[in-house]
C-alpha atoms as a PDB file:
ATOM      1  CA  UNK A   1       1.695 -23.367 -21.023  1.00  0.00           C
ATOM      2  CA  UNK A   2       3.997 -20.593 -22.866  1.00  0.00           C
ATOM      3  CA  UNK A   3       1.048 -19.164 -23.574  1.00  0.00           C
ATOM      4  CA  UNK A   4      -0.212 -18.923 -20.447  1.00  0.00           C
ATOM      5  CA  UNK A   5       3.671 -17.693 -19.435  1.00  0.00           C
ATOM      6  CA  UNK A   6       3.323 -14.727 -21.816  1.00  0.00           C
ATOM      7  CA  UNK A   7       0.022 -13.694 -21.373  1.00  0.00           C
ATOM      8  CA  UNK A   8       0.876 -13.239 -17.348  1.00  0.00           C
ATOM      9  CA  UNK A   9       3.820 -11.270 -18.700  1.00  0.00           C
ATOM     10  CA  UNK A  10       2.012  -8.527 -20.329  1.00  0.00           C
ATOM     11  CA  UNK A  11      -0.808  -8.477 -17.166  1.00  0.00           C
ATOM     12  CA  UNK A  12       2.714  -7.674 -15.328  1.00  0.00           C
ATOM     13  CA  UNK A  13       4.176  -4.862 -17.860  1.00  0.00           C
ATOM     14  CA  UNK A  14       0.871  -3.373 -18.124  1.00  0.00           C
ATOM     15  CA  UNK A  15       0.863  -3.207 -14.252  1.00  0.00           C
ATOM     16  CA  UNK A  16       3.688  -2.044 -13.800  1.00  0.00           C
ATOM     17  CA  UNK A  17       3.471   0.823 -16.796  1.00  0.00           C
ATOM     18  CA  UNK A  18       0.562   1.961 -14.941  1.00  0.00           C
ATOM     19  CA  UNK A  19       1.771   1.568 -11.256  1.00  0.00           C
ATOM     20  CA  UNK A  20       5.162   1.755 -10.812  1.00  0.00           C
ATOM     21  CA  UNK A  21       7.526   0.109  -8.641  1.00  0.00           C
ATOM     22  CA  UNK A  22       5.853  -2.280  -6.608  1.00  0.00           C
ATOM     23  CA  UNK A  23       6.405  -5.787  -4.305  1.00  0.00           C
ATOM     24  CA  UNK A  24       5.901  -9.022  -5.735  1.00  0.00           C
ATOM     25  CA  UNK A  25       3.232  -9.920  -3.051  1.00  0.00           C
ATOM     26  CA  UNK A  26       1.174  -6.369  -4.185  1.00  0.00           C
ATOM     27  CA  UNK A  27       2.129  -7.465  -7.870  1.00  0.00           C
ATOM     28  CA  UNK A  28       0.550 -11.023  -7.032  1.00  0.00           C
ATOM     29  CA  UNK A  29      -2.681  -9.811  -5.121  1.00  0.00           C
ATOM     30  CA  UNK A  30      -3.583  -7.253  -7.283  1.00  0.00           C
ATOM     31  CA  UNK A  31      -3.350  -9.446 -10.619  1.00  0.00           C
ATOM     32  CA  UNK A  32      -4.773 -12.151  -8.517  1.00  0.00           C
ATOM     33  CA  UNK A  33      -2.497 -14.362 -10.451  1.00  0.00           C
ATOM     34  CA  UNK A  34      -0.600 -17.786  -8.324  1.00  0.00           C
ATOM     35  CA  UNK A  35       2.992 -17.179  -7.314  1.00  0.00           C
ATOM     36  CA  UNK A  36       4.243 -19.500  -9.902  1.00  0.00           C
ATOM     37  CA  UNK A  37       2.936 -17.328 -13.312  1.00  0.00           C
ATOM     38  CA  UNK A  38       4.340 -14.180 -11.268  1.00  0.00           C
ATOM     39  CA  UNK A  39       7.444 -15.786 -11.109  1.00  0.00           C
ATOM     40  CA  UNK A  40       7.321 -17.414 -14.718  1.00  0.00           C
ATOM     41  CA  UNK A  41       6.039 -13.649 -16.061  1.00  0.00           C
ATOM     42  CA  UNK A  42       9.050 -11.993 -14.042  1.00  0.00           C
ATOM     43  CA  UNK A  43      11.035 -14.745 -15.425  1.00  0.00           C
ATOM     44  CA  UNK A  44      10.313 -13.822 -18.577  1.00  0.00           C
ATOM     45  CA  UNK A  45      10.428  -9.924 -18.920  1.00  0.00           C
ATOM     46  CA  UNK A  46      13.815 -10.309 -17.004  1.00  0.00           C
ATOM     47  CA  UNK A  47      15.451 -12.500 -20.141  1.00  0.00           C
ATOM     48  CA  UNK A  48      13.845  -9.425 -21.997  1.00  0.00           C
ATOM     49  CA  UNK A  49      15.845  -7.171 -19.695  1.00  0.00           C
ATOM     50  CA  UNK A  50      12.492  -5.295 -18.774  1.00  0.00           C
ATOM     51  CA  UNK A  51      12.064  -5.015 -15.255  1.00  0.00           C
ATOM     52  CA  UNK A  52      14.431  -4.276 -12.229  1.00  0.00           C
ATOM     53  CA  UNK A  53      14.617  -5.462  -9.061  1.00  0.00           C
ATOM     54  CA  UNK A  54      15.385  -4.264  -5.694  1.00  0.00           C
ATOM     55  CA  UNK A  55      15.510  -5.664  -1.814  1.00  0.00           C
ATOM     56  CA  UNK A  56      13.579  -3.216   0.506  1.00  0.00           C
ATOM     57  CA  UNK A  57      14.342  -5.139   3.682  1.00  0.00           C
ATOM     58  CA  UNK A  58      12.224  -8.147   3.362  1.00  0.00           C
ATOM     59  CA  UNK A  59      10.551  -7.336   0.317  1.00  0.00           C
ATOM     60  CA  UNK A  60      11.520  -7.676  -3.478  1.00  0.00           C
ATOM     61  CA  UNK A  61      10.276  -4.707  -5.345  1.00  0.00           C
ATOM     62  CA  UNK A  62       9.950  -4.964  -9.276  1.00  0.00           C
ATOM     63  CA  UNK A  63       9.637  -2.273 -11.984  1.00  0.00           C
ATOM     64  CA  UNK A  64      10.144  -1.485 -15.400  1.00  0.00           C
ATOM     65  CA  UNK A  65      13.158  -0.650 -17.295  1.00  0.00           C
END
């Protein structure tokens, strides 16, 4: 499963290196990953202290460092 944690991790970074600042429903639907690796990948870059997050209204938007 860590494995599986990590590897949606660097789909997110690489997304995000590429994209920008985005929300975590874009971040989900264009990586076509389930909410729950999102959540474990931004789980995991954000022990790393790699992404930050911000409220725009309803939405959560997520970028790098």
């Amino acid at each position: 499963m860590q494995e599986s944690i990590v590897e949606a991790a660097g789909k997110i970074w690489n997304y995000l290196n590429e994209n920008g600042e985005v929300t975590t429903k874009k971040l989900q639907k264009d990586l076509d990953l389930n909410d729950n690796f999102i959540n474990m990948g931004l789980g995991w870059l954000s022990r790393e202290d790699k992404v930050n997050y911000s409220k725009k209204g309803s939405y959560t938007k997520v970028s790098l460092r």
